[in-house]
Protein backbone atom coordinates (compact mmCIF):
# COMPACT_ATOMS: atom_id res chain seq x y z
CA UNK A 1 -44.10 -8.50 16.54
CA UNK A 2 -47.76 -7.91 16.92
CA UNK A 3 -48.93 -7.07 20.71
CA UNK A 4 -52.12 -6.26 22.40
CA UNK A 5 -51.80 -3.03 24.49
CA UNK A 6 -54.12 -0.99 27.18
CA UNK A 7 -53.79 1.25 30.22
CA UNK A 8 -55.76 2.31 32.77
CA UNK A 9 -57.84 5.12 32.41
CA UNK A 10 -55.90 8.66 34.86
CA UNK A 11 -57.77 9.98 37.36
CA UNK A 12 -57.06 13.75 36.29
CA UNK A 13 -59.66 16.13 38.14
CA UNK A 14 -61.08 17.77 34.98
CA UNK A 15 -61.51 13.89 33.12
CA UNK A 16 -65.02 12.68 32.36
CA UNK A 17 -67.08 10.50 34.95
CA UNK A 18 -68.59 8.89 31.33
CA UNK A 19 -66.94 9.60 27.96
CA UNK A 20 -64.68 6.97 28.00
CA UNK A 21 -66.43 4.43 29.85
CA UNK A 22 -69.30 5.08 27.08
CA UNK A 23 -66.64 4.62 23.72
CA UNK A 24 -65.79 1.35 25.51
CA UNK A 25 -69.14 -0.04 26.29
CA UNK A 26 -69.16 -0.35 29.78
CA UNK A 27 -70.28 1.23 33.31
CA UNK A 28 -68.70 4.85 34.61
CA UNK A 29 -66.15 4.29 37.44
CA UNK A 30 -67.90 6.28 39.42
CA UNK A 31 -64.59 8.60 38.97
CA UNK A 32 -62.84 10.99 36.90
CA UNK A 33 -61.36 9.52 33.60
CA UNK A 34 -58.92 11.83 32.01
CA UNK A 35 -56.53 10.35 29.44
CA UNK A 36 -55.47 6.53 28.80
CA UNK A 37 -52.12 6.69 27.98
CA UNK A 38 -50.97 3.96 24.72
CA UNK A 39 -46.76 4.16 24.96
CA UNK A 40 -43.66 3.19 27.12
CA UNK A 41 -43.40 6.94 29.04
CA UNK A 42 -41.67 6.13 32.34
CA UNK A 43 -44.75 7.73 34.26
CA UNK A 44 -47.02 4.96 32.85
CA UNK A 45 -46.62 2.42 30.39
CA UNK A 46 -49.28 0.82 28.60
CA UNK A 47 -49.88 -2.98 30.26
CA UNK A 48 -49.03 -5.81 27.64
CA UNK A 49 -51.04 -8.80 26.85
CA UNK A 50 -49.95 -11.73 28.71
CA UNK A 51 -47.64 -9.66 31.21
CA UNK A 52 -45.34 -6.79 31.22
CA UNK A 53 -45.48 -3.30 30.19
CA UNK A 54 -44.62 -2.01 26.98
CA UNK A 55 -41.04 -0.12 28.02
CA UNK A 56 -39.70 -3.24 28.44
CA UNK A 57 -40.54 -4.15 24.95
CA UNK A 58 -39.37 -0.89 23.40
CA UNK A 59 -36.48 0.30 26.30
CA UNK A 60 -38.25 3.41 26.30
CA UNK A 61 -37.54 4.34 22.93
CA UNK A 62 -40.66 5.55 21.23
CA UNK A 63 -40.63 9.15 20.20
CA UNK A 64 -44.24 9.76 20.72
CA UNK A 65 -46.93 9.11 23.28
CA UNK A 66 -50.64 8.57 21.65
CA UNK A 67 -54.05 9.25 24.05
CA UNK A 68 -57.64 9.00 24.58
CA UNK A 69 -58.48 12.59 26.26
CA UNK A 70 -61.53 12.93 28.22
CA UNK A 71 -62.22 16.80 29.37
CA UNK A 72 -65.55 17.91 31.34
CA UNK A 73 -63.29 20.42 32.46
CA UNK A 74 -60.63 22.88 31.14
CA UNK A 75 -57.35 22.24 31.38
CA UNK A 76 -54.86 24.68 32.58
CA UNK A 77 -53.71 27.10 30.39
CA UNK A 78 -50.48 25.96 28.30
CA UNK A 79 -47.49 26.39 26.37
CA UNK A 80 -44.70 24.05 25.04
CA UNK A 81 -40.73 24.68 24.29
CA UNK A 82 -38.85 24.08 20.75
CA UNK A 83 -36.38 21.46 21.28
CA UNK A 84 -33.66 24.24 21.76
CA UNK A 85 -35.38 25.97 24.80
CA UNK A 86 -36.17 22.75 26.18
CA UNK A 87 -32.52 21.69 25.95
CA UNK A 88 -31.60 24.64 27.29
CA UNK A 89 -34.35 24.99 30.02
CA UNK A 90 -33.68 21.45 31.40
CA UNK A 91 -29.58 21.84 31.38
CA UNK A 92 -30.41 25.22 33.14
CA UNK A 93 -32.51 23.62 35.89
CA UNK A 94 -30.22 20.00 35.97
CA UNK A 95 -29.23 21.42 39.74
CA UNK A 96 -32.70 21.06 40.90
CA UNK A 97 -35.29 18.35 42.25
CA UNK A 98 -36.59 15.92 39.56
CA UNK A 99 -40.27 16.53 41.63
CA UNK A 100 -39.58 20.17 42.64
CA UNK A 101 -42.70 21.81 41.46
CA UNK A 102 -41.43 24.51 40.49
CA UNK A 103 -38.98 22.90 37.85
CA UNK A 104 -40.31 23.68 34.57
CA UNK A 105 -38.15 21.33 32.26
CA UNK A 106 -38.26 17.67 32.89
CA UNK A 107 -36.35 17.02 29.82
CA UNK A 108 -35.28 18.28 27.10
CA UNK A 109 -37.36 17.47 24.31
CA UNK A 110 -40.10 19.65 22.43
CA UNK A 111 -43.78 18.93 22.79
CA UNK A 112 -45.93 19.17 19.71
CA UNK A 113 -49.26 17.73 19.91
CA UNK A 114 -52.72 16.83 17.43
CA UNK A 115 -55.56 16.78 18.77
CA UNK A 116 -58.85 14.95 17.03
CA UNK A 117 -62.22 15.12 18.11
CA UNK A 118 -63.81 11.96 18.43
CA UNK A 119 -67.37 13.42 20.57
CA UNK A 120 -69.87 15.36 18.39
CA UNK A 121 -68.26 18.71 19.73
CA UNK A 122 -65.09 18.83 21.14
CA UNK A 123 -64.14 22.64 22.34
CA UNK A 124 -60.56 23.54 22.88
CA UNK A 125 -59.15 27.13 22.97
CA UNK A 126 -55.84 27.73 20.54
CA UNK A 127 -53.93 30.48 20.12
CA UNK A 128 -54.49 33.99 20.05
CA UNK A 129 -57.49 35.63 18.60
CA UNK A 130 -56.58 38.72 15.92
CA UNK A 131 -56.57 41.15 17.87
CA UNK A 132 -59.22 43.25 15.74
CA UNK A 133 -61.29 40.87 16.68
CA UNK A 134 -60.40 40.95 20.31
CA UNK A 135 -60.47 44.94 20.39
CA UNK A 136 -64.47 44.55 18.96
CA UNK A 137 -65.55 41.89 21.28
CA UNK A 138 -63.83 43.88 24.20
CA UNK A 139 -66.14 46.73 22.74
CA UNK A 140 -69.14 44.67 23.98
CA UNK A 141 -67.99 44.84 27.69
CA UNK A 142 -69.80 47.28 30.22
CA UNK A 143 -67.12 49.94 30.57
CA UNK A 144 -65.13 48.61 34.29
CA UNK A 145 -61.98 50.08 35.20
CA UNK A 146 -60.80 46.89 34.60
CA UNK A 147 -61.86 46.71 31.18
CA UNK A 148 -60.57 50.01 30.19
CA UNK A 149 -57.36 49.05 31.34
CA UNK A 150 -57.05 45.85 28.91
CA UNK A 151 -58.77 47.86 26.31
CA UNK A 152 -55.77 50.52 26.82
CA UNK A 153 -52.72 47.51 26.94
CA UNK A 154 -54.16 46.02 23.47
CA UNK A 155 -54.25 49.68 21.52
CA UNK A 156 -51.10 49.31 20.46
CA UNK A 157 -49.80 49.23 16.68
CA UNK A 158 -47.85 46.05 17.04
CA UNK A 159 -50.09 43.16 17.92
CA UNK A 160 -47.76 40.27 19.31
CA UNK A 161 -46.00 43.37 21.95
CA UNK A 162 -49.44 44.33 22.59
CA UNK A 163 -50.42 41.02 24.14
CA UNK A 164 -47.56 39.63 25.56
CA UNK A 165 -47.98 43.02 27.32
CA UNK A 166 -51.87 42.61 28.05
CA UNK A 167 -50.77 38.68 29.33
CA UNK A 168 -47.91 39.46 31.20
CA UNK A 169 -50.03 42.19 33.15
CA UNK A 170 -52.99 39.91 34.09
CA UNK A 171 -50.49 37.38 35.23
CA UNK A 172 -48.31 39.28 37.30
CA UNK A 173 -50.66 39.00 40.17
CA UNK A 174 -50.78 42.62 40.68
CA UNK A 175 -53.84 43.46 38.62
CA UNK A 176 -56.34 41.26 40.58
CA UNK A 177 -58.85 43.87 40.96
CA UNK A 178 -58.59 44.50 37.18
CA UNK A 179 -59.15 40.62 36.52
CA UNK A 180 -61.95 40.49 38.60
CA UNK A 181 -63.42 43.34 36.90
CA UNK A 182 -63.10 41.90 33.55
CA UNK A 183 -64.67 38.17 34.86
CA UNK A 184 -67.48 40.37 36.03
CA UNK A 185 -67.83 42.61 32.57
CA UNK A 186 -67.55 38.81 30.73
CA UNK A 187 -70.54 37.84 32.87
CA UNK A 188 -73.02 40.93 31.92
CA UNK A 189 -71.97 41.19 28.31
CA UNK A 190 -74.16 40.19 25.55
CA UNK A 191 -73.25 40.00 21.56
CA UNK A 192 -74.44 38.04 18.84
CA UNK A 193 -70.48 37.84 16.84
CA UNK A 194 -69.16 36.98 20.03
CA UNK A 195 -71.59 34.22 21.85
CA UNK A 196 -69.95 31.15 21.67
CA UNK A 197 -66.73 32.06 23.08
CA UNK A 198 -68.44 35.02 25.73
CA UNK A 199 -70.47 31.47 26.49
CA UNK A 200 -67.38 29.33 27.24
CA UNK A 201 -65.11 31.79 29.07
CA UNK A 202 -68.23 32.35 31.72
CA UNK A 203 -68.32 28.63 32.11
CA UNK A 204 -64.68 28.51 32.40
CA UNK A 205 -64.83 31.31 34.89
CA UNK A 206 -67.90 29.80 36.80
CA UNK A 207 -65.21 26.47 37.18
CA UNK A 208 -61.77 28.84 38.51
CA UNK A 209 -63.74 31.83 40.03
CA UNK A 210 -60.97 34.70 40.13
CA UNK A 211 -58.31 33.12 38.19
CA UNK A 212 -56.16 35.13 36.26
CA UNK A 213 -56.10 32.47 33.50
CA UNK A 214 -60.23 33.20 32.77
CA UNK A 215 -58.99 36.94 31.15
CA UNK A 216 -56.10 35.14 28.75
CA UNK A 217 -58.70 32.42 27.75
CA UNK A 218 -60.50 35.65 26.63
CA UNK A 219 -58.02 36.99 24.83
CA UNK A 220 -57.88 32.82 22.88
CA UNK A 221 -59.43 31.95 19.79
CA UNK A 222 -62.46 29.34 20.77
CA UNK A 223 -62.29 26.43 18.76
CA UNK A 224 -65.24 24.18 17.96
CA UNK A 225 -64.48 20.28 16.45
CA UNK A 226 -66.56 18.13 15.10
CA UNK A 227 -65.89 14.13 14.82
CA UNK A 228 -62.41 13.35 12.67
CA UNK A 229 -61.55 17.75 12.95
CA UNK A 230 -57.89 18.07 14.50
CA UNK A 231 -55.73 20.73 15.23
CA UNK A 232 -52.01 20.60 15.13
CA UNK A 233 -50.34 22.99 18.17
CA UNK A 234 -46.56 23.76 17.94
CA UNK A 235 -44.29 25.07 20.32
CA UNK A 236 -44.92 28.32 21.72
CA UNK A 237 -48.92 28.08 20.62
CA UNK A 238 -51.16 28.73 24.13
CA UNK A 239 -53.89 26.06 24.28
CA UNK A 240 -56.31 24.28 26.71
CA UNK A 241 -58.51 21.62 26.06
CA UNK A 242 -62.17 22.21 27.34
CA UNK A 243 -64.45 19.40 26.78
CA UNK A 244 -64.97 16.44 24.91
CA UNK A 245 -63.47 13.45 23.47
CA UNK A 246 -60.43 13.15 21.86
CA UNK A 247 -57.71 11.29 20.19
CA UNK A 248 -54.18 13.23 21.34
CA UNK A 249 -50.78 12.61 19.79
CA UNK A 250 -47.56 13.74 21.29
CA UNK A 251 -43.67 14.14 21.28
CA UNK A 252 -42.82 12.02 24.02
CA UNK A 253 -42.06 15.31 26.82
CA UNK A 254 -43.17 16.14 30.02
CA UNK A 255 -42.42 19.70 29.37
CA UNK A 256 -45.23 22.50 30.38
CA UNK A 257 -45.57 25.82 30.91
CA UNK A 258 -48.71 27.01 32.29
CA UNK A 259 -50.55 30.78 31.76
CA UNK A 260 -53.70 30.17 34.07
CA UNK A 261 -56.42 27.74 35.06
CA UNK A 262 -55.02 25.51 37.34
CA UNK A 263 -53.82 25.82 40.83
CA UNK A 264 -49.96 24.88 39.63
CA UNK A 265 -46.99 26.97 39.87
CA UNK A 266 -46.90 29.21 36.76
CA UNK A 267 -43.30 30.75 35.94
CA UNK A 268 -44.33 34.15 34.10
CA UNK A 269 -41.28 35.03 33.12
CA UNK A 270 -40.33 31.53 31.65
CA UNK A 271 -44.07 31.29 30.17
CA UNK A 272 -43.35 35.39 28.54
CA UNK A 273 -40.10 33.63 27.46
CA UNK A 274 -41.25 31.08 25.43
CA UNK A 275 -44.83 31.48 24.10
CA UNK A 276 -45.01 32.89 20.65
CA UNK A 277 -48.11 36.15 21.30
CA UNK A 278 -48.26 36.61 17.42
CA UNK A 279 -51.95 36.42 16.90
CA UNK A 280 -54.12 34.67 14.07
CA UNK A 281 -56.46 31.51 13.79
CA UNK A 282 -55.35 27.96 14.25
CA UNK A 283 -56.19 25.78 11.27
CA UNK A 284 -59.18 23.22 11.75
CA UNK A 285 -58.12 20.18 9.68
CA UNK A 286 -61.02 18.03 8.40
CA UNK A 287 -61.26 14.28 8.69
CA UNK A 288 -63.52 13.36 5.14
CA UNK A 289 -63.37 10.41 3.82
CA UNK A 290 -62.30 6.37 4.62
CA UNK A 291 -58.30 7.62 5.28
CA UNK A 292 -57.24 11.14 6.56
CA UNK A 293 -53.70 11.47 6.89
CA UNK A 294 -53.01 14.60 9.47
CA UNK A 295 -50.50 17.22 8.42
CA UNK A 296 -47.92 17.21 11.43
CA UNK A 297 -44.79 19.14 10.27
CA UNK A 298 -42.65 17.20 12.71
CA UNK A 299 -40.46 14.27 12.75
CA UNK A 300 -41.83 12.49 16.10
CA UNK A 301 -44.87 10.94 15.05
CA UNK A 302 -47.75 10.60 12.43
CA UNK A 303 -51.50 10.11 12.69
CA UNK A 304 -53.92 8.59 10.41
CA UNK A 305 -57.57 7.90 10.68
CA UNK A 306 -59.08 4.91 8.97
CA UNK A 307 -62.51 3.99 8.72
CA UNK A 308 -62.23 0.67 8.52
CA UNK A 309 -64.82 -1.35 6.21
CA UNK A 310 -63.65 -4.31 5.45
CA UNK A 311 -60.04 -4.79 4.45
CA UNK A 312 -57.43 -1.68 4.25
CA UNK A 313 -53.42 -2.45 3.73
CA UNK A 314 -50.83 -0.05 5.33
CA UNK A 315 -46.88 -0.40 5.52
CA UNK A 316 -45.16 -0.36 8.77
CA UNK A 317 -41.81 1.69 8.91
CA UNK A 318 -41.62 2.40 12.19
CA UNK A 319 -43.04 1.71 15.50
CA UNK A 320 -46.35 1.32 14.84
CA UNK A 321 -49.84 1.59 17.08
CA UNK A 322 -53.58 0.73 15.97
CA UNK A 323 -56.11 2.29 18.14
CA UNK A 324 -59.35 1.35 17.62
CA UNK A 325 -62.43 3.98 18.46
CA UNK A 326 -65.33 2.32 16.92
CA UNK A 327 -67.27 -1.07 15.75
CA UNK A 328 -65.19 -4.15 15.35
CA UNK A 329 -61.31 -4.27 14.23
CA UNK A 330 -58.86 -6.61 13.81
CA UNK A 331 -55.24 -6.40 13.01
CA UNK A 332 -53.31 -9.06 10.66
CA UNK A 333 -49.71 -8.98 10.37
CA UNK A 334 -47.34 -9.46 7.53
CA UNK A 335 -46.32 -12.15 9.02
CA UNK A 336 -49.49 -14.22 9.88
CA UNK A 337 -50.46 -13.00 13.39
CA UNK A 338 -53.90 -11.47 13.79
CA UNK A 339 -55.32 -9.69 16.68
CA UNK A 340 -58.85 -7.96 17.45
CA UNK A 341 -59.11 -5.08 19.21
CA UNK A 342 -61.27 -4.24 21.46
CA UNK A 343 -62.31 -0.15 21.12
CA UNK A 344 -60.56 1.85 23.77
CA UNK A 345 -57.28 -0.87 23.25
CA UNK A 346 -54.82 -1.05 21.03
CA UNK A 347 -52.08 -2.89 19.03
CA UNK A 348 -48.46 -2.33 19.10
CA UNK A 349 -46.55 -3.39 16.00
CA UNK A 350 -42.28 -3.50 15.69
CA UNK A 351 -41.13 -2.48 11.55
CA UNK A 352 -40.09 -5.98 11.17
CA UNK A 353 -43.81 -6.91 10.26
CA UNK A 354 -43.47 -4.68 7.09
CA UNK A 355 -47.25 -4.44 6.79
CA UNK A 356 -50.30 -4.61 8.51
CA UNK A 357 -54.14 -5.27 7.54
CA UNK A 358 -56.84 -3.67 8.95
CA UNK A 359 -60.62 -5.87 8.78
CA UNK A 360 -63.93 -4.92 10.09
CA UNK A 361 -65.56 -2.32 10.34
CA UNK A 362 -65.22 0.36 12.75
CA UNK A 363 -62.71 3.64 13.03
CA UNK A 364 -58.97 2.99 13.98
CA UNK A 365 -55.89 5.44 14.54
CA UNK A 366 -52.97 4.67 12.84
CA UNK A 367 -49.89 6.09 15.00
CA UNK A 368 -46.08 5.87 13.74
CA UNK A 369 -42.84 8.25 13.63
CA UNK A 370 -43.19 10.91 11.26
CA UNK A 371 -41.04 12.44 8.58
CA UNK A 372 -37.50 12.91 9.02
């Protein structure tokens, strides 16, 4: 079975009034446009060509949930479960309201994600910087009372205590005269090592003036993509998005645990319980050459990149999607049906077509299960 898919674009707050209204060719909404969702999640299913959605296709079986991700803003602050603290988190909370917003599981899978840049610069912030690092760029800060006190909470000999300490402190919401000190110190320093990220935590500050969130984001490792860069984040790995254009992958979870930037409830204790505070970079993988096959060390899904120029050949084992970011592709089946797609759409393909062919020329995402 060969299908046509799309979705309308989500209205998110922090999406783009233009990034993906300019990959597909046409005029802004005049609105936000944060993600387009391509999957059969329950909160909103991908439309079918020629009627239906694509749940009722699948039965809501697909283990992953594959995006276009528009950010002009950051997004909140984030962590994700392993499947066993999910489990456990959602059987713990089964007694309460499925829209409580304060529940923290709604269900119990894990929530492992790849991001790929598809804009010229796509900035995300991912993981915890070493905290040598940290402990020099905090060196740069006029001396508030408020930096002295972080300074003091990341001297420590063992790094992950040190900042799960240092995060659980700004968080607590008894050290708001110490965050605001900081956010001020972040807005008078000046270093040369340190520009790019002093730079983006001042503009994330300037967006969520006060928020505790602003002083972990410092305490992140600023990531820079370029076009067909991705970074894999597991479970327990704080992240936010920040700007740009993306291509997202998921397990197919709802679950979320937020550490700052957003005006959503954030469970400390449950966030401290979870998130992994053992520091270090985040690989950036590259995207070189006509196929780039993403190293995802889970069994939910799979991403490829193609760039598509004139026939390519790839097996289908597995529920399969084709979405296409660029120029002019087409999809041919094993089994004799062919459909273009139009960039920002995709194609939805069962594992009874075997195989699929790609013509054109353009850039396409291949999306599938991954290992077992």
């Amino acid at each position: 079975m060969l299908l046509t898919i799309t979705n309308a674009p989500r209205d998110y707050a922090w999406g783009s009034t233009s990034l993906i209204a300019s990959l597909e060719g046409r005029a802004p909404s005049g609105t936000p446009e944060a993600e387009v969702w391509f999957g059969d999640h329950p909160g909103d299913p991908s439309d079918v060509a020629g009627g239906g959605t694509l749940d009722e296709v699948t039965g809501g079986t697909l283990p992953y949930l594959l995006k276009l991700l528009a950010a002009a803003a950051p997004l909140s602050i984030q962590v994700h479960p392993t499947r066993a603290q999910a489990r456990e988190g959602f059987a713990r909370e089964a007694g309460m309201d499925a829209g409580d917003p304060t529940r923290n599981y709604r269900d119990d899978n894990h929530k492992p994600e790849l991001i790929v840049a598809l804009s010229d610069r796509f900035e995300a912030l991912a993981g915890l910087r070493p905290l040598a690092d940290t402990r020099r760029l905090l060196a740069v800060l006029p001396d508030a009372p408020g930096v002295i006190a972080l300074r003091a909470r990341l001297a420590s000999d063992d790094d992950a205590v040190a900042l799960r300490d240092a995060i659980a402190w700004v968080l607590s919401g008894d050290a708001q005269a110490e965050v605001d000190d900081i956010i001020a110190a972040v807005s008078q320093a000046r270093s040369e090592e340190f520009s790019e990220p002093l730079a983006a935590v001042r503009s994330i500050a300037g967006r969520n003036p006060g928020d505790a969130g602003v002083v972990v984001a410092l305490l992140m490792n600023f990531v820079v993509l370029r076009p067909g860069e991705a970074i894999f984040l597991r479970a327990g790995l704080l992240h936010a998005y920040v700007s740009g254009l993306g291509v997202e992958i998921m397990a197919a979870s709802d679950n979320v645990l937020r550490g700052g930037l957003t005006p959503k409830h954030i469970d400390v204790d449950e966030l401290l319980a979870i998130v992994d505070t053992t520091p270090g970079p985040v690989p950036v993988q590259a995207g070189t050459g006509s196929v780039t096959d993403y190293s995802v060390p889970v069994e939910d899904f799979a991403l490829r990149r193609v760039q598509v120029d004139g026939a390519a050949a790839f097996d289908v084992t597995g529920p399969t999607m084709v979405l296409a970011t660029s120029g002019l592709v087409s999809v041919e089946s094993a089994l004799g049906s062919t459909a273009p797609i139009a960039v920002g759409s995709a194609a939805f393909i069962t594992a009874d077509e075997g195989k699929i062919t790609l013509r054109g020329h353009g850039e396409a995402f291949i999306a599938r299960p991954g290992r077992v």
